[in-house]
PDB file of N, CA and C in Angstrom:
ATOM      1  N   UNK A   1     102.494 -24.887 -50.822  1.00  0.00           N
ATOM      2  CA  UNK A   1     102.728 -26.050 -50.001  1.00  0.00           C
ATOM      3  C   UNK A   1     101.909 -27.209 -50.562  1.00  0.00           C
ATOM      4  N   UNK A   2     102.379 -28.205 -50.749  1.00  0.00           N
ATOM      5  CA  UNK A   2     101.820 -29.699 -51.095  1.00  0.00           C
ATOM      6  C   UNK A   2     101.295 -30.337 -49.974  1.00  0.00           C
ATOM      7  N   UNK A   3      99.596 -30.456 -50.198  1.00  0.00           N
ATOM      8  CA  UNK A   3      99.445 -31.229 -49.456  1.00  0.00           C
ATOM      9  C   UNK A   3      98.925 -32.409 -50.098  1.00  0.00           C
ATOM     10  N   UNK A   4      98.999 -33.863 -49.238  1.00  0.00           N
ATOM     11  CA  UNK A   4      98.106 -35.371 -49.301  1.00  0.00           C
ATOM     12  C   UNK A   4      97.290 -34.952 -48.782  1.00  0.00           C
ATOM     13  N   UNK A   5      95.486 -35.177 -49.514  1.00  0.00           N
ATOM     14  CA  UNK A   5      94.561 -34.677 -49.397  1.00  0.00           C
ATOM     15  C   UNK A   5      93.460 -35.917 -49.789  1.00  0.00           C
ATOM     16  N   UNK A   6      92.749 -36.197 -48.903  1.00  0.00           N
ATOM     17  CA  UNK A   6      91.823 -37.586 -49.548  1.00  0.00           C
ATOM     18  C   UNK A   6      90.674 -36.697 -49.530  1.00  0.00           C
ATOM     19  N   UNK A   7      89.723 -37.314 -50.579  1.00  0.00           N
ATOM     20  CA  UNK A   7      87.900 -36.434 -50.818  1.00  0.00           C
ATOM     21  C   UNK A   7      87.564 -35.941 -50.106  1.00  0.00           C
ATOM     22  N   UNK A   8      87.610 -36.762 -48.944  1.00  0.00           N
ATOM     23  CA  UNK A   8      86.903 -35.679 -47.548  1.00  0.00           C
ATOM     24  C   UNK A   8      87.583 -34.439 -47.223  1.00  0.00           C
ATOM     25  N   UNK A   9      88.678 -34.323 -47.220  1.00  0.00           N
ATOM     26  CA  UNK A   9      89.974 -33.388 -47.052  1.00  0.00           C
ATOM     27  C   UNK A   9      89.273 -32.506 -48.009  1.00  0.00           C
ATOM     28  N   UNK A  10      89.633 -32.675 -48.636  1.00  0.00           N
ATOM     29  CA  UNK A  10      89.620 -31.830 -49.921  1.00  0.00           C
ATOM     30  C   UNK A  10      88.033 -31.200 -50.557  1.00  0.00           C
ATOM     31  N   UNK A  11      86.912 -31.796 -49.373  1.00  0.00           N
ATOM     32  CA  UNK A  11      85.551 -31.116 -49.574  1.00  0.00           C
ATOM     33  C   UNK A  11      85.624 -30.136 -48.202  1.00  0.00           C
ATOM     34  N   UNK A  12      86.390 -30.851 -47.115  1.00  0.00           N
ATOM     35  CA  UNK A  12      86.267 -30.473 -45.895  1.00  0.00           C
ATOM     36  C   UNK A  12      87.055 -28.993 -46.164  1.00  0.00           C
ATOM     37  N   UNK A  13      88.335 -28.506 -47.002  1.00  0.00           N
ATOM     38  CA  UNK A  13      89.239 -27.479 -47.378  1.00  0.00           C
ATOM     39  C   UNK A  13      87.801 -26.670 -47.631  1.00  0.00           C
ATOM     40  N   UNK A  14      87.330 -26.691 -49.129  1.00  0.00           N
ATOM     41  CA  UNK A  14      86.186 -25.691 -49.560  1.00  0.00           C
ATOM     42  C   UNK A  14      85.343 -25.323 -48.436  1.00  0.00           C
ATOM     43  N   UNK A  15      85.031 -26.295 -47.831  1.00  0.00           N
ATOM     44  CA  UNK A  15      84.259 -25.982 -46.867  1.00  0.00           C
ATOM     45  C   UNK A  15      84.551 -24.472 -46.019  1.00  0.00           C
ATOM     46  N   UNK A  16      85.689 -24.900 -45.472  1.00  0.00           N
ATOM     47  CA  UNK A  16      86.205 -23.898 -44.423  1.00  0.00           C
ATOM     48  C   UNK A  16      86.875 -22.256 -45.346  1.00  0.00           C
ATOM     49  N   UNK A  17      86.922 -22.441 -46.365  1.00  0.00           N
ATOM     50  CA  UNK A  17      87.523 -21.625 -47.253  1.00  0.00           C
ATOM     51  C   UNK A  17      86.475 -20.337 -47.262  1.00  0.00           C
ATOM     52  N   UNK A  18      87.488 -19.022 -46.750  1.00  0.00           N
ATOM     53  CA  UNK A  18      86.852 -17.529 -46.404  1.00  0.00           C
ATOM     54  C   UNK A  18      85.932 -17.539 -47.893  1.00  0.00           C
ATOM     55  N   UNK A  19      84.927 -16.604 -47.479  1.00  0.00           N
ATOM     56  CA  UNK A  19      83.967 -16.278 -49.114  1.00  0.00           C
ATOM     57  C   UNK A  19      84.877 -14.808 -49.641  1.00  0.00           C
ATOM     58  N   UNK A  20      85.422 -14.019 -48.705  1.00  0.00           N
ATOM     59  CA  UNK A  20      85.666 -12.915 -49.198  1.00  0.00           C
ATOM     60  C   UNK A  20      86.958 -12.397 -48.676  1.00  0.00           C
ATOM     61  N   UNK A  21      87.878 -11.634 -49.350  1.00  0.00           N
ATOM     62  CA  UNK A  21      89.050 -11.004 -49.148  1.00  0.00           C
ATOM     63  C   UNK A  21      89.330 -10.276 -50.298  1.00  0.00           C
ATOM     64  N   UNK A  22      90.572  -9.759 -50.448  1.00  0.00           N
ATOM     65  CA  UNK A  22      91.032  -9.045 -51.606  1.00  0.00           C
ATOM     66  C   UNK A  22      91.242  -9.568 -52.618  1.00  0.00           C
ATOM     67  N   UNK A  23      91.333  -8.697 -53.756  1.00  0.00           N
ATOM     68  CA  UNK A  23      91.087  -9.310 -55.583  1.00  0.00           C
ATOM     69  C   UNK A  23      92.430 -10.572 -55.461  1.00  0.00           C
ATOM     70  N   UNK A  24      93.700 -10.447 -55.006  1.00  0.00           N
ATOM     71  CA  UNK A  24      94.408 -11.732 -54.985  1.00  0.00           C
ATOM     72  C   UNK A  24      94.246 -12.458 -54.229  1.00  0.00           C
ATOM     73  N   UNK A  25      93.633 -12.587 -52.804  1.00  0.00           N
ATOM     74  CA  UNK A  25      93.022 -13.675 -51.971  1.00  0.00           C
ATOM     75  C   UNK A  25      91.886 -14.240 -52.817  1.00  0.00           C
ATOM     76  N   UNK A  26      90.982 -13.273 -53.487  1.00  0.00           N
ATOM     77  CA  UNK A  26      90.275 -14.244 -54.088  1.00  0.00           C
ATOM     78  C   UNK A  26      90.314 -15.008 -55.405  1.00  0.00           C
ATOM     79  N   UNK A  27      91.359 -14.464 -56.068  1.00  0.00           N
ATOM     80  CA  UNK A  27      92.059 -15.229 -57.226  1.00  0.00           C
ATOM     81  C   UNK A  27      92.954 -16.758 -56.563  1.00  0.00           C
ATOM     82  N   UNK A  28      93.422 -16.244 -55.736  1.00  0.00           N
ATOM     83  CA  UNK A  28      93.992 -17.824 -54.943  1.00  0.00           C
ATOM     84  C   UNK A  28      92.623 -18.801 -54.834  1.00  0.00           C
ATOM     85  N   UNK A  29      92.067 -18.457 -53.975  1.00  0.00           N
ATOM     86  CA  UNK A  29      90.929 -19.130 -53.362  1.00  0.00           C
ATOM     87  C   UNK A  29      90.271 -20.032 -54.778  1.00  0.00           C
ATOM     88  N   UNK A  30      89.661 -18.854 -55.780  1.00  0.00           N
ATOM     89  CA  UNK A  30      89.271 -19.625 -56.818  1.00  0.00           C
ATOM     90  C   UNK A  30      90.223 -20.904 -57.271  1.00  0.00           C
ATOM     91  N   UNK A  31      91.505 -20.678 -57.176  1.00  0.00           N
ATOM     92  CA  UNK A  31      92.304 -21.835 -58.001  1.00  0.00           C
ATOM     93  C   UNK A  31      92.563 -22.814 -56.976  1.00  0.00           C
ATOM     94  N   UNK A  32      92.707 -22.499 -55.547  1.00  0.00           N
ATOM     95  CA  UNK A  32      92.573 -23.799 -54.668  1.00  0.00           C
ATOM     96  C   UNK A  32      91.461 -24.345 -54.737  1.00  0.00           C
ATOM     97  N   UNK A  33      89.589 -24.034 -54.918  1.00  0.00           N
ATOM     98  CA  UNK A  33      88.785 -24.297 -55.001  1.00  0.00           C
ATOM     99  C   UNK A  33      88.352 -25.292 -56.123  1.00  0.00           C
ATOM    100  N   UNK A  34      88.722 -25.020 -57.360  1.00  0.00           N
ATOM    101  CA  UNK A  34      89.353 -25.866 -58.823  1.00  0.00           C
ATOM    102  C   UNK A  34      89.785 -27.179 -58.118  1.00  0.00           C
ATOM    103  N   UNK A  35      91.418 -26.666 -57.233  1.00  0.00           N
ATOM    104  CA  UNK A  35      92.153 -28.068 -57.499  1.00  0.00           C
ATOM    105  C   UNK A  35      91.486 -28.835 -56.804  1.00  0.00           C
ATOM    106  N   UNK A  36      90.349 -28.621 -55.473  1.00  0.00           N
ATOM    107  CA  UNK A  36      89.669 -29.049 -54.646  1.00  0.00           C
ATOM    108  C   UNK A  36      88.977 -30.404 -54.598  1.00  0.00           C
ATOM    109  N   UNK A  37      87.779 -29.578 -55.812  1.00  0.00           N
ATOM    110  CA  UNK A  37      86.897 -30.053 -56.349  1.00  0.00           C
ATOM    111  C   UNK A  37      87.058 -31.448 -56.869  1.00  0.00           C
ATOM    112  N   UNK A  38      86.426 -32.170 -56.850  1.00  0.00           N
ATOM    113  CA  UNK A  38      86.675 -33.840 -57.366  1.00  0.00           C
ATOM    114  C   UNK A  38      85.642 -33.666 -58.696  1.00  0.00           C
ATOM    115  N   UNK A  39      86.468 -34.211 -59.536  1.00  0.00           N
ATOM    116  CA  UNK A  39      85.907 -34.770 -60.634  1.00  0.00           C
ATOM    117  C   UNK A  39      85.154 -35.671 -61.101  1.00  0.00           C
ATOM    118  N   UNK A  40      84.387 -35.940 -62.292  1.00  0.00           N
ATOM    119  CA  UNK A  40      83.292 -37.328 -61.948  1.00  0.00           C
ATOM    120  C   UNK A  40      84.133 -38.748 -61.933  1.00  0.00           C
ATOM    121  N   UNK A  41      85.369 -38.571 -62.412  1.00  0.00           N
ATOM    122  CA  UNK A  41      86.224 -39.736 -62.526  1.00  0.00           C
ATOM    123  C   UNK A  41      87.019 -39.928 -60.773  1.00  0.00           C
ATOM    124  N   UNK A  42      87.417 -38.576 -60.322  1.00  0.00           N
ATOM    125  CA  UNK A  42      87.993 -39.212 -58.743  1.00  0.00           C
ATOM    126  C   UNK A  42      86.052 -39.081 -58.170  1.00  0.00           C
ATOM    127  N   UNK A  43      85.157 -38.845 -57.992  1.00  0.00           N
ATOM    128  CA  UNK A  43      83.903 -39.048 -57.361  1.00  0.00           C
ATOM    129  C   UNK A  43      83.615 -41.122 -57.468  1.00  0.00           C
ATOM    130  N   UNK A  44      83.958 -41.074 -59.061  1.00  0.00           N
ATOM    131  CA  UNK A  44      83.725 -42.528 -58.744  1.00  0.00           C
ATOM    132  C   UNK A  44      85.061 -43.680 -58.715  1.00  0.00           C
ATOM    133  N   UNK A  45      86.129 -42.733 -58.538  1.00  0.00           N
ATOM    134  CA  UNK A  45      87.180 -43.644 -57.810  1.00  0.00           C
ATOM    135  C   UNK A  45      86.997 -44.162 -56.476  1.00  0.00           C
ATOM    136  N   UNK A  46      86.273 -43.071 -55.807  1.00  0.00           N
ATOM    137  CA  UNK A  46      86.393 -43.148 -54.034  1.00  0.00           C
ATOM    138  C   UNK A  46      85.274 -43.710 -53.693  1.00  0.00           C
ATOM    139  N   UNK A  47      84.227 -43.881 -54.450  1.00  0.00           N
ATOM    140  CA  UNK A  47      82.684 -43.908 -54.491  1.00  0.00           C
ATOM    141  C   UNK A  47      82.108 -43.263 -53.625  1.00  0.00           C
ATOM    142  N   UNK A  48      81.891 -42.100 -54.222  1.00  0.00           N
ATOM    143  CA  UNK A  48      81.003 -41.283 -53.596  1.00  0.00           C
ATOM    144  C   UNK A  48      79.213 -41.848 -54.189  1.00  0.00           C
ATOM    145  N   UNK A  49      78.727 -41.747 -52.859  1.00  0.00           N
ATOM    146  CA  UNK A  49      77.476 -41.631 -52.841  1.00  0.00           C
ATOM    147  C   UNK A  49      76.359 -40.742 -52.285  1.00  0.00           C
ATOM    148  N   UNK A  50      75.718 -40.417 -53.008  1.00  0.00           N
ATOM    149  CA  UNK A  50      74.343 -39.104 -52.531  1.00  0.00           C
ATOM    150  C   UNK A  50      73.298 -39.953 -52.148  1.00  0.00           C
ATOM    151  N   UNK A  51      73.319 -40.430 -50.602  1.00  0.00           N
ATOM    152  CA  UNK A  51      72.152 -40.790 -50.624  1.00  0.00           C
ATOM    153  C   UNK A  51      70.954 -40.296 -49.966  1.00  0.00           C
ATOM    154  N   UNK A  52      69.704 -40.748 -50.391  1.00  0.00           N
ATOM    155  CA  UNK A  52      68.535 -40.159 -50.880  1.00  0.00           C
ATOM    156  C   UNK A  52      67.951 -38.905 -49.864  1.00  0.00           C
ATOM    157  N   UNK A  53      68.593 -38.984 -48.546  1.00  0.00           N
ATOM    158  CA  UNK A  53      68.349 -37.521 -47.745  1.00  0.00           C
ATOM    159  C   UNK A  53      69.226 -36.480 -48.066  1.00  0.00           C
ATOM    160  N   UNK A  54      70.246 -36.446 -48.995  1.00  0.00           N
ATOM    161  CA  UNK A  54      71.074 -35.395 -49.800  1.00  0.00           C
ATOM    162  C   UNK A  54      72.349 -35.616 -48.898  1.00  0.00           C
ATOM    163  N   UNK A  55      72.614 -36.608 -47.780  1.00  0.00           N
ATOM    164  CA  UNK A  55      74.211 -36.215 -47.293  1.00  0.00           C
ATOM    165  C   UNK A  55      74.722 -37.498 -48.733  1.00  0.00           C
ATOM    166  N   UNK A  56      76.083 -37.643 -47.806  1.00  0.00           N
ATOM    167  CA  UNK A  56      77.416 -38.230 -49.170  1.00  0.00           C
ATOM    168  C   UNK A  56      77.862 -39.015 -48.262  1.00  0.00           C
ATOM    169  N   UNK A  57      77.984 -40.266 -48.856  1.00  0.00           N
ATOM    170  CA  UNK A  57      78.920 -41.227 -48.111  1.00  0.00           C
ATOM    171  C   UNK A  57      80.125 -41.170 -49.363  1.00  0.00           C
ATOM    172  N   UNK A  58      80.972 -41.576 -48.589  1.00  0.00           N
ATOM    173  CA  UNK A  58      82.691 -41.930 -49.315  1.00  0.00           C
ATOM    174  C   UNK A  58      82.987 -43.069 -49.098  1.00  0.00           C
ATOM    175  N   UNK A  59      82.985 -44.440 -50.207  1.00  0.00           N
ATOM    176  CA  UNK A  59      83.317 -45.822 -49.580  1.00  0.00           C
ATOM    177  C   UNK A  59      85.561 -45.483 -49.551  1.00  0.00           C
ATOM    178  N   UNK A  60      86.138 -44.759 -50.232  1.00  0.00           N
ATOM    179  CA  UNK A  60      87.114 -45.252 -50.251  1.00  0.00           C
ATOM    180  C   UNK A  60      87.306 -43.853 -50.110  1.00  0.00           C
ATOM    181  N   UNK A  61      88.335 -43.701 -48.179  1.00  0.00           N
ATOM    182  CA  UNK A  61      88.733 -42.185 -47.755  1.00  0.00           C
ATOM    183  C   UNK A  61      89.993 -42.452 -47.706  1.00  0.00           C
ATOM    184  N   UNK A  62      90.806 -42.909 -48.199  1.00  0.00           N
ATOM    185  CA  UNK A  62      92.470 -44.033 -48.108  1.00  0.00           C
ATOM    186  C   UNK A  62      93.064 -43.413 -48.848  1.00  0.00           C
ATOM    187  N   UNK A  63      92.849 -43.198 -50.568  1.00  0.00           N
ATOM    188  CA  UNK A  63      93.048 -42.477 -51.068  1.00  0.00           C
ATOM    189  C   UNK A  63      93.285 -41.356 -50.989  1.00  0.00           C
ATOM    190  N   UNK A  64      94.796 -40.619 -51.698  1.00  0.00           N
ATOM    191  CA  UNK A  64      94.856 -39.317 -51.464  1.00  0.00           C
ATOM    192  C   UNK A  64      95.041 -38.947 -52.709  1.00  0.00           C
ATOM    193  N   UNK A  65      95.416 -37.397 -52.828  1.00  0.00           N
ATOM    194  CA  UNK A  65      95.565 -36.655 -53.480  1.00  0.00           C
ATOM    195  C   UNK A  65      96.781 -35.669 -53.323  1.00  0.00           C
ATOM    196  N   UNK A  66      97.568 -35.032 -54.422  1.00  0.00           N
ATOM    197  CA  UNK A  66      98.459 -34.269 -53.824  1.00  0.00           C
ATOM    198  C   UNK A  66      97.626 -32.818 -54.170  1.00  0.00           C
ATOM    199  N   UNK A  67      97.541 -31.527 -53.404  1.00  0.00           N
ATOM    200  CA  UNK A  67      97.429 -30.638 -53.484  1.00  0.00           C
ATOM    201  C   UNK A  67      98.114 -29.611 -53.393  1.00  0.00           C
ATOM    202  N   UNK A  68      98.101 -28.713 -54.088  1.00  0.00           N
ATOM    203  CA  UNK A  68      99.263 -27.580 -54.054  1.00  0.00           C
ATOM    204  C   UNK A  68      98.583 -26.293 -53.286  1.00  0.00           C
ATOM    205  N   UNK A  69      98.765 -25.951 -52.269  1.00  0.00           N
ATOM    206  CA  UNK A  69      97.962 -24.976 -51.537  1.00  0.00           C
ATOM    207  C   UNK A  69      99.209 -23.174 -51.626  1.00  0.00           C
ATOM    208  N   UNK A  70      98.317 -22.303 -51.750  1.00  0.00           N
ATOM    209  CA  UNK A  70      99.509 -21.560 -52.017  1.00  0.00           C
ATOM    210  C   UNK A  70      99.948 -21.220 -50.550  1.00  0.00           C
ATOM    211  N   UNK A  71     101.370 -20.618 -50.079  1.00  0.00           N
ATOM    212  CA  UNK A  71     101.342 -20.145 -48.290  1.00  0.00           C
ATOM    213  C   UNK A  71     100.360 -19.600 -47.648  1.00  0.00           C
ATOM    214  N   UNK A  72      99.644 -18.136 -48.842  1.00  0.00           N
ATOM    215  CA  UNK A  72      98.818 -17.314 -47.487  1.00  0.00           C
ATOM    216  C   UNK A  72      97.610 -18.240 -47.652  1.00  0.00           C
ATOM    217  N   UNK A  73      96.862 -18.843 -48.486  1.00  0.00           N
ATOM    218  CA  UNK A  73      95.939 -19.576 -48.373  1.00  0.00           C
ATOM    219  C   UNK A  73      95.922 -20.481 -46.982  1.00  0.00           C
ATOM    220  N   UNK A  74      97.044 -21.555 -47.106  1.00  0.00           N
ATOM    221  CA  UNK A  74      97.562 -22.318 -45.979  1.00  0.00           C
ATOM    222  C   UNK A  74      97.084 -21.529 -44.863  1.00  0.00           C
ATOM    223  N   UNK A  75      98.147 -20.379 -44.808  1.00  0.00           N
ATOM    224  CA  UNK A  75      97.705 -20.299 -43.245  1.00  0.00           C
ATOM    225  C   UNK A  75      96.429 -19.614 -42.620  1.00  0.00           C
ATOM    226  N   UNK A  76      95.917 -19.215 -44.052  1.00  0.00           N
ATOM    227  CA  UNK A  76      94.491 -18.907 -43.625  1.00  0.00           C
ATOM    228  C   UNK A  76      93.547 -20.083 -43.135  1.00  0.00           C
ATOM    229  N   UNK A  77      93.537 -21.332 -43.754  1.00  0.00           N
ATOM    230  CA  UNK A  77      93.107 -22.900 -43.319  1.00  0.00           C
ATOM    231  C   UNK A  77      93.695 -22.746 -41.798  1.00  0.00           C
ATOM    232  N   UNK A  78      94.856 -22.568 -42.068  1.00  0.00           N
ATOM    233  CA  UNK A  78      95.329 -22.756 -40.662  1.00  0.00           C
ATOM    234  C   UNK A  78      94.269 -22.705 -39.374  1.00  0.00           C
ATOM    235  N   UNK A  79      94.288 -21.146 -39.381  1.00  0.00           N
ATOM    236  CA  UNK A  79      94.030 -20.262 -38.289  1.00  0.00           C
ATOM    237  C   UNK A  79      92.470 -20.546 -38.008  1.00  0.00           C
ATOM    238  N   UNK A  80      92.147 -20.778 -39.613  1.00  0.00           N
ATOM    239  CA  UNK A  80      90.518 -20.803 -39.567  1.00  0.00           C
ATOM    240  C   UNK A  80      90.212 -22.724 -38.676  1.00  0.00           C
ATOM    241  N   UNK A  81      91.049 -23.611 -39.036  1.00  0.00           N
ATOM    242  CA  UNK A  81      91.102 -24.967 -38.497  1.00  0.00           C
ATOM    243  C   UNK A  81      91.113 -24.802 -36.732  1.00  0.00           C
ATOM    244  N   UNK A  82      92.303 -23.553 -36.514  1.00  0.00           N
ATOM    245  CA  UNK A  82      92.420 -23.494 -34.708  1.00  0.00           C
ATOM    246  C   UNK A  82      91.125 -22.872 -34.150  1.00  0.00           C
ATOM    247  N   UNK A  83      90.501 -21.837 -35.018  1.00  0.00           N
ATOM    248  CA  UNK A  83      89.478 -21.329 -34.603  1.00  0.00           C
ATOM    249  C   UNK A  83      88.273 -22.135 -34.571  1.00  0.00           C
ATOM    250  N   UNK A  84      88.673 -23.167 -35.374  1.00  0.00           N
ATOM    251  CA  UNK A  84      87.203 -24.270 -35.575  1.00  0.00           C
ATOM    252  C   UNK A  84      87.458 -24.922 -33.932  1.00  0.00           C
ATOM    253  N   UNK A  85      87.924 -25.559 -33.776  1.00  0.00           N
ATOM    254  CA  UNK A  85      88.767 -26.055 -32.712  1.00  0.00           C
ATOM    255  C   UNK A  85      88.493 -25.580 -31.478  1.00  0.00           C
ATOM    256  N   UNK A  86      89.063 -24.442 -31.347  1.00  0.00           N
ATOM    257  CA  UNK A  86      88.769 -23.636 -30.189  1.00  0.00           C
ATOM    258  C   UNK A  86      87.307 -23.387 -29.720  1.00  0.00           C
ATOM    259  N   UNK A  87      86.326 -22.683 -30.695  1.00  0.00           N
ATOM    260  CA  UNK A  87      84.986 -23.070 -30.344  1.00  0.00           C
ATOM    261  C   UNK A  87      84.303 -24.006 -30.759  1.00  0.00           C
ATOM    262  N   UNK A  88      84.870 -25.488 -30.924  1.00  0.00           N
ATOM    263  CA  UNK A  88      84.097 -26.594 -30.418  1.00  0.00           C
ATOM    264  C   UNK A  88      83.477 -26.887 -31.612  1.00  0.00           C
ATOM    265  N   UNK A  89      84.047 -26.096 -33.061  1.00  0.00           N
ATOM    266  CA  UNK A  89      82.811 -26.260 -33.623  1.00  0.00           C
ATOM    267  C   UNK A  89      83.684 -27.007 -35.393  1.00  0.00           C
ATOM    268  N   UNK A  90      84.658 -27.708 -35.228  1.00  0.00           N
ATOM    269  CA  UNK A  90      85.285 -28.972 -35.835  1.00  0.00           C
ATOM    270  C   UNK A  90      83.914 -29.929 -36.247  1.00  0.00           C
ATOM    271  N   UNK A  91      83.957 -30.677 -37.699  1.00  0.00           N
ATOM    272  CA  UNK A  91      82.989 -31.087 -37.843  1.00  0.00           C
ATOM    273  C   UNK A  91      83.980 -32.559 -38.575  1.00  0.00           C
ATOM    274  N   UNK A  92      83.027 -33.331 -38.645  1.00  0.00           N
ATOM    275  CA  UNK A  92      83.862 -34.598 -39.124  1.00  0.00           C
ATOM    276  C   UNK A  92      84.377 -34.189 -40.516  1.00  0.00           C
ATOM    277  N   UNK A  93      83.974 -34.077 -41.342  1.00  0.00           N
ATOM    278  CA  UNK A  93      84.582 -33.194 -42.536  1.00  0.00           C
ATOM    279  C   UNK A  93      85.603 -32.669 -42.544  1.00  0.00           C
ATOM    280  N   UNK A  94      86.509 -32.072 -41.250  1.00  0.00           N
ATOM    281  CA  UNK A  94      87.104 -30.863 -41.305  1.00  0.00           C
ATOM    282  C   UNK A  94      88.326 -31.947 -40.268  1.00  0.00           C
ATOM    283  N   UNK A  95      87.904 -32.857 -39.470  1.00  0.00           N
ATOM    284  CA  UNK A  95      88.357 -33.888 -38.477  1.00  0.00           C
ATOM    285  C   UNK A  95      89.865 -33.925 -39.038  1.00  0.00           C
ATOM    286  N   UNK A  96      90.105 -34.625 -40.550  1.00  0.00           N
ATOM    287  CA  UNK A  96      91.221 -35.433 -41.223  1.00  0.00           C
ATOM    288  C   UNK A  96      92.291 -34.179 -41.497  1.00  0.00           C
ATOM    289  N   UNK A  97      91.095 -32.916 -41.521  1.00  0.00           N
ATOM    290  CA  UNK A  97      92.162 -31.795 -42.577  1.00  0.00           C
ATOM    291  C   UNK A  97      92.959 -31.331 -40.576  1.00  0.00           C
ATOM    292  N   UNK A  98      92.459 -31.189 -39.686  1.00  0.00           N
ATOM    293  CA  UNK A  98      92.623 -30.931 -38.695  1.00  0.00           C
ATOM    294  C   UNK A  98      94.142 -31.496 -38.438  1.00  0.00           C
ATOM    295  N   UNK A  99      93.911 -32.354 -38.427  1.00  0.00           N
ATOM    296  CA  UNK A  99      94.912 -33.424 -38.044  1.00  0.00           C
ATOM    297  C   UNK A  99      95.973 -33.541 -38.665  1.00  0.00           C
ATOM    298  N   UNK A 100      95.687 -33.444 -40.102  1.00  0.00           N
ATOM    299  CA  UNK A 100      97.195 -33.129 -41.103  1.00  0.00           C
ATOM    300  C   UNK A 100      97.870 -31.721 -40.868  1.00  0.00           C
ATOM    301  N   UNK A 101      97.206 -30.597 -40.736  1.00  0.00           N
ATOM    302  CA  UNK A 101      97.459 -29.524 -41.087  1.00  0.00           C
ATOM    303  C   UNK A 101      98.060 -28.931 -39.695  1.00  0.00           C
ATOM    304  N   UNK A 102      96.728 -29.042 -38.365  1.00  0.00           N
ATOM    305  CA  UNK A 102      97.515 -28.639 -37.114  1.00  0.00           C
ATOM    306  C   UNK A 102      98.498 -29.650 -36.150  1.00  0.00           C
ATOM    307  N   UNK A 103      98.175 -31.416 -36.262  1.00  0.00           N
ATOM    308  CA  UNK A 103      98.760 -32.141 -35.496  1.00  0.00           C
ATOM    309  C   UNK A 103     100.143 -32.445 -35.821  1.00  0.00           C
ATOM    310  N   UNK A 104      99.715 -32.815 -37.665  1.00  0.00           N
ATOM    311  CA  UNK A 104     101.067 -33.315 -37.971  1.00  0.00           C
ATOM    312  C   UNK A 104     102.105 -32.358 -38.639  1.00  0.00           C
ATOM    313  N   UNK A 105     102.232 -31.033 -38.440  1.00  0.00           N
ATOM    314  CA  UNK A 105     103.104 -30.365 -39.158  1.00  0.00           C
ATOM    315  C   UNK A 105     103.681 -29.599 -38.207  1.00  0.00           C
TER     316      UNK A 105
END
């Protein structure tokens, strides 16, 4: 599944992404984790900044990205997004992917 994915999206995905499952869940995972990842060229498209207490600001979250997510991955985000949700425990990071993934589809 293709998703539009802006930096935050797409740190907020890794984020929520299981550490462990079977040898092909975790061969997926690794290659969604890859496409994830921002590069030093999209880091300073969006301007990312580290500032000096170690969080990250993002001047430009407008920007997207297309991502190719495979199905069972997807609906593992899924379930793991409703479960964030359900106990309350949604973080702004996770806010944008929320919203694409459970509101608008």
């Amino acid at each position: 599944m293709k998703l539009q994915l802006t930096a935050l999206d797409r740190l907020g995905m890794i984020s929520i992404l299981p550490e462990d499952g079977n040898f092909l869940t975790l061969d997926l995972l690794d290659v969604l984790k890859e496409a994830c990842a921002l590069t030093e060229k999209e880091q300073k498209d969006v301007g990312i900044i580290i500032r000096p207490d170690g969080k990250m600001n993002i001047t430009d979250n407008e920007t997207t990205f297309e991502i190719d997510v495979p199905e069972t991955i997807f609906a593992m985000v899924k379930e793991k997004l409703k479960d964030l949700e359900r106990t309350s425990k949604l973080r702004q990071e996770t806010k944008g992917l929320y919203r694409k993934i459970i509101l608008e589809q």
